[in-house]
N, C-alpha and C. Protein backbone atom coordinates (compact mmCIF):
# COMPACT_ATOMS: atom_id res chain seq x y z
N UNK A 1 -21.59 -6.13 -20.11
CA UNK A 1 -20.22 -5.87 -19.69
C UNK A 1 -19.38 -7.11 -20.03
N UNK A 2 -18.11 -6.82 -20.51
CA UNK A 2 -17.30 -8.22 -21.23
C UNK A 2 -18.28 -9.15 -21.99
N UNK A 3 -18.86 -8.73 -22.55
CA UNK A 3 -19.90 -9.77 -23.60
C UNK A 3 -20.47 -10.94 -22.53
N UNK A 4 -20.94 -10.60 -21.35
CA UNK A 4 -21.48 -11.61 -20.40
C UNK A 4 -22.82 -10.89 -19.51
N UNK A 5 -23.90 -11.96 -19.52
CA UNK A 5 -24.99 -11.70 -19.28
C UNK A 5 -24.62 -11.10 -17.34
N UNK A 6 -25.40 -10.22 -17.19
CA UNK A 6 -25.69 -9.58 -15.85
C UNK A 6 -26.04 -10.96 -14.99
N UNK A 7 -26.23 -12.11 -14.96
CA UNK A 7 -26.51 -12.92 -14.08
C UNK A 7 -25.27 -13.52 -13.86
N UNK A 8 -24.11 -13.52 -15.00
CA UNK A 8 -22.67 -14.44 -15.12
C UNK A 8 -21.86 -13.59 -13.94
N UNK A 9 -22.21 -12.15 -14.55
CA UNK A 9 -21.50 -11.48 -13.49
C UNK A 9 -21.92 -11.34 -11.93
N UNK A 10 -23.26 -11.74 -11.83
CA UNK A 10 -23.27 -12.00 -10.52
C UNK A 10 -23.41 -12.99 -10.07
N UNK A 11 -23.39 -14.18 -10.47
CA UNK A 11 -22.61 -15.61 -10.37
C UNK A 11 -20.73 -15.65 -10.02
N UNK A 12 -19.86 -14.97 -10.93
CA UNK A 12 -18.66 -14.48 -11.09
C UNK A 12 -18.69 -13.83 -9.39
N UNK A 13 -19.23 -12.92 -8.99
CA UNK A 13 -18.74 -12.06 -7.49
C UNK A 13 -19.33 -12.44 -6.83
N UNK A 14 -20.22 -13.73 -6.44
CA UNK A 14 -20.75 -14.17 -5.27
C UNK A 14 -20.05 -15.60 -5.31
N UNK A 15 -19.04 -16.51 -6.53
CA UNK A 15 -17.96 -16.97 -5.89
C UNK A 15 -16.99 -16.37 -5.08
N UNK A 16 -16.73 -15.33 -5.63
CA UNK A 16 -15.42 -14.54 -5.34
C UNK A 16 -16.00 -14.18 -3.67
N UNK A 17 -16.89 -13.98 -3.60
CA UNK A 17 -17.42 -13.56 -1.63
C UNK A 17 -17.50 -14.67 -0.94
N UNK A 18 -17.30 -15.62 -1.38
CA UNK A 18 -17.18 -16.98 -0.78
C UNK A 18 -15.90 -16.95 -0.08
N UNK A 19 -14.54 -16.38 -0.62
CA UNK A 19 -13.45 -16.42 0.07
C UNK A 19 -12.70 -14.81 0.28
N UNK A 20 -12.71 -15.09 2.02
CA UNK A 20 -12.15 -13.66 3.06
C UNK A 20 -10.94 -13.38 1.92
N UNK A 21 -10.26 -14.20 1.80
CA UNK A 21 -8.79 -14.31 1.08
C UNK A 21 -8.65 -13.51 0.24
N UNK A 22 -9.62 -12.92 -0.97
CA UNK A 22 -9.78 -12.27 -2.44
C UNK A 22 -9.90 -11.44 -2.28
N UNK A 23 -9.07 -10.64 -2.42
CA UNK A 23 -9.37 -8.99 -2.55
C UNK A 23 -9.99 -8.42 -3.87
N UNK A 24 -9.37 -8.92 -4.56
CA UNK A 24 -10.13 -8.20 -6.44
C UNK A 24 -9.93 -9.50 -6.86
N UNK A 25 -10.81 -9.21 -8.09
CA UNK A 25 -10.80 -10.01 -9.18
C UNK A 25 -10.72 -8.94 -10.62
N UNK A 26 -10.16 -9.61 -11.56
CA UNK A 26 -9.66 -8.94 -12.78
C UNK A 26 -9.74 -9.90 -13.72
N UNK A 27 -10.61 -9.24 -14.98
CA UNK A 27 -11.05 -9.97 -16.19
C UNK A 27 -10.12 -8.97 -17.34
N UNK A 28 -9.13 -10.28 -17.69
CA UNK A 28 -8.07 -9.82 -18.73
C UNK A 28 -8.50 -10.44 -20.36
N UNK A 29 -7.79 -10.18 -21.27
CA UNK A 29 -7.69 -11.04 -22.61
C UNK A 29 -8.64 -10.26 -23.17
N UNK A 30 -9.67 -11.01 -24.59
CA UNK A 30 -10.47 -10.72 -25.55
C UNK A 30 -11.18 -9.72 -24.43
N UNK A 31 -11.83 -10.38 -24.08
CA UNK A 31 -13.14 -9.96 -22.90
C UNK A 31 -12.98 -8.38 -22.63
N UNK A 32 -11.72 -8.26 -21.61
CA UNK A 32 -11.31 -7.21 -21.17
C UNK A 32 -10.65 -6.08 -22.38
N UNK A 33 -10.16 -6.22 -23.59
CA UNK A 33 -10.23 -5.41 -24.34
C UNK A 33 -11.03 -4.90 -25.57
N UNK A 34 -12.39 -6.39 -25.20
CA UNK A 34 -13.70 -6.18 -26.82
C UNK A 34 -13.93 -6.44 -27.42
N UNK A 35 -12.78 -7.62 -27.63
CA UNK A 35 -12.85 -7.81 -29.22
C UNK A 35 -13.12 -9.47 -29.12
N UNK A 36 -13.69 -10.14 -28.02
CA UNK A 36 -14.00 -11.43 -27.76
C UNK A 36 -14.97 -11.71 -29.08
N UNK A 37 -14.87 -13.29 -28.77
CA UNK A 37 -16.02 -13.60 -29.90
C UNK A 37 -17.47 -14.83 -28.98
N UNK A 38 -18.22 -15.02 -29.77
CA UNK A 38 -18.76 -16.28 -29.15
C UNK A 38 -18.07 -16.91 -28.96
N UNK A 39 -18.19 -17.54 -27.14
CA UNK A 39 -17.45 -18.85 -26.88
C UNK A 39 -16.05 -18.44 -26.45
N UNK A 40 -15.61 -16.69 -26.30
CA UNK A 40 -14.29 -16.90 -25.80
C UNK A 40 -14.51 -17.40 -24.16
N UNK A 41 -13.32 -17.96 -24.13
CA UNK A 41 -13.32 -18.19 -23.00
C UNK A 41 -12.78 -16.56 -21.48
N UNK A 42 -13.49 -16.47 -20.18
CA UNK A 42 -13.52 -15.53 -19.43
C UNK A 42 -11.66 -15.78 -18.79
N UNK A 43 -10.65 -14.86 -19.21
CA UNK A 43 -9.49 -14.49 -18.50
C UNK A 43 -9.65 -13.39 -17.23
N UNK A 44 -9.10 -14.31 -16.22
CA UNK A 44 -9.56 -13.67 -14.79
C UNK A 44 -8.35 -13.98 -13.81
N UNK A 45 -8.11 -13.14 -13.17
CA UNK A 45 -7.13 -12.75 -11.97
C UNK A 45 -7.52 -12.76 -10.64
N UNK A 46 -7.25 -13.43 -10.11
CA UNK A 46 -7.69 -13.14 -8.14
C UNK A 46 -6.54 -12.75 -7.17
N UNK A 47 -6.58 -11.57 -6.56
CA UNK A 47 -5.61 -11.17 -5.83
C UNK A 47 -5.88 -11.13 -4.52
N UNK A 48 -5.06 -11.77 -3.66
CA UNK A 48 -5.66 -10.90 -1.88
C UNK A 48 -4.85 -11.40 -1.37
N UNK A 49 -5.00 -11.76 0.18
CA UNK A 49 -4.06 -12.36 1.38
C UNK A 49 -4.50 -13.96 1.21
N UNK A 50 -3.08 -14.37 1.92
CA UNK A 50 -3.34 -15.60 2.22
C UNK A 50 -2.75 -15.90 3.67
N UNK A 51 -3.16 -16.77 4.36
CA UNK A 51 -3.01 -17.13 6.05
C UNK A 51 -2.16 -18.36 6.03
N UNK A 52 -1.85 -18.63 4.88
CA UNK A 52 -1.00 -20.05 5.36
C UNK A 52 0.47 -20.09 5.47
């Protein structure tokens, strides 16, 4: 999935469960439309509440 090994991605959502705050996360750019290459770099979005 997005040219990234099944362990990145669950590395990737067990930061993201680290904080109440995050509601989604969203992988944009190469990645998210396919056409990445070796070495692109991961475009990512975090959305949720914040308490401050």
């Amino acid at each position: 999935m997005f040219g990234l090994l099944d362990s990145d991605i669950r590395y990737i959502n067990n930061a993201l469960a680290k904080f109440a705050e995050i509601e989604c996360g969203v992988i944009f750019g190469s990645r998210a439309m396919g056409n990445y290459k070796r070495g692109s770099d991961i475009g990512r979005e975090c959305g949720g509440t914040s308490s401050i």
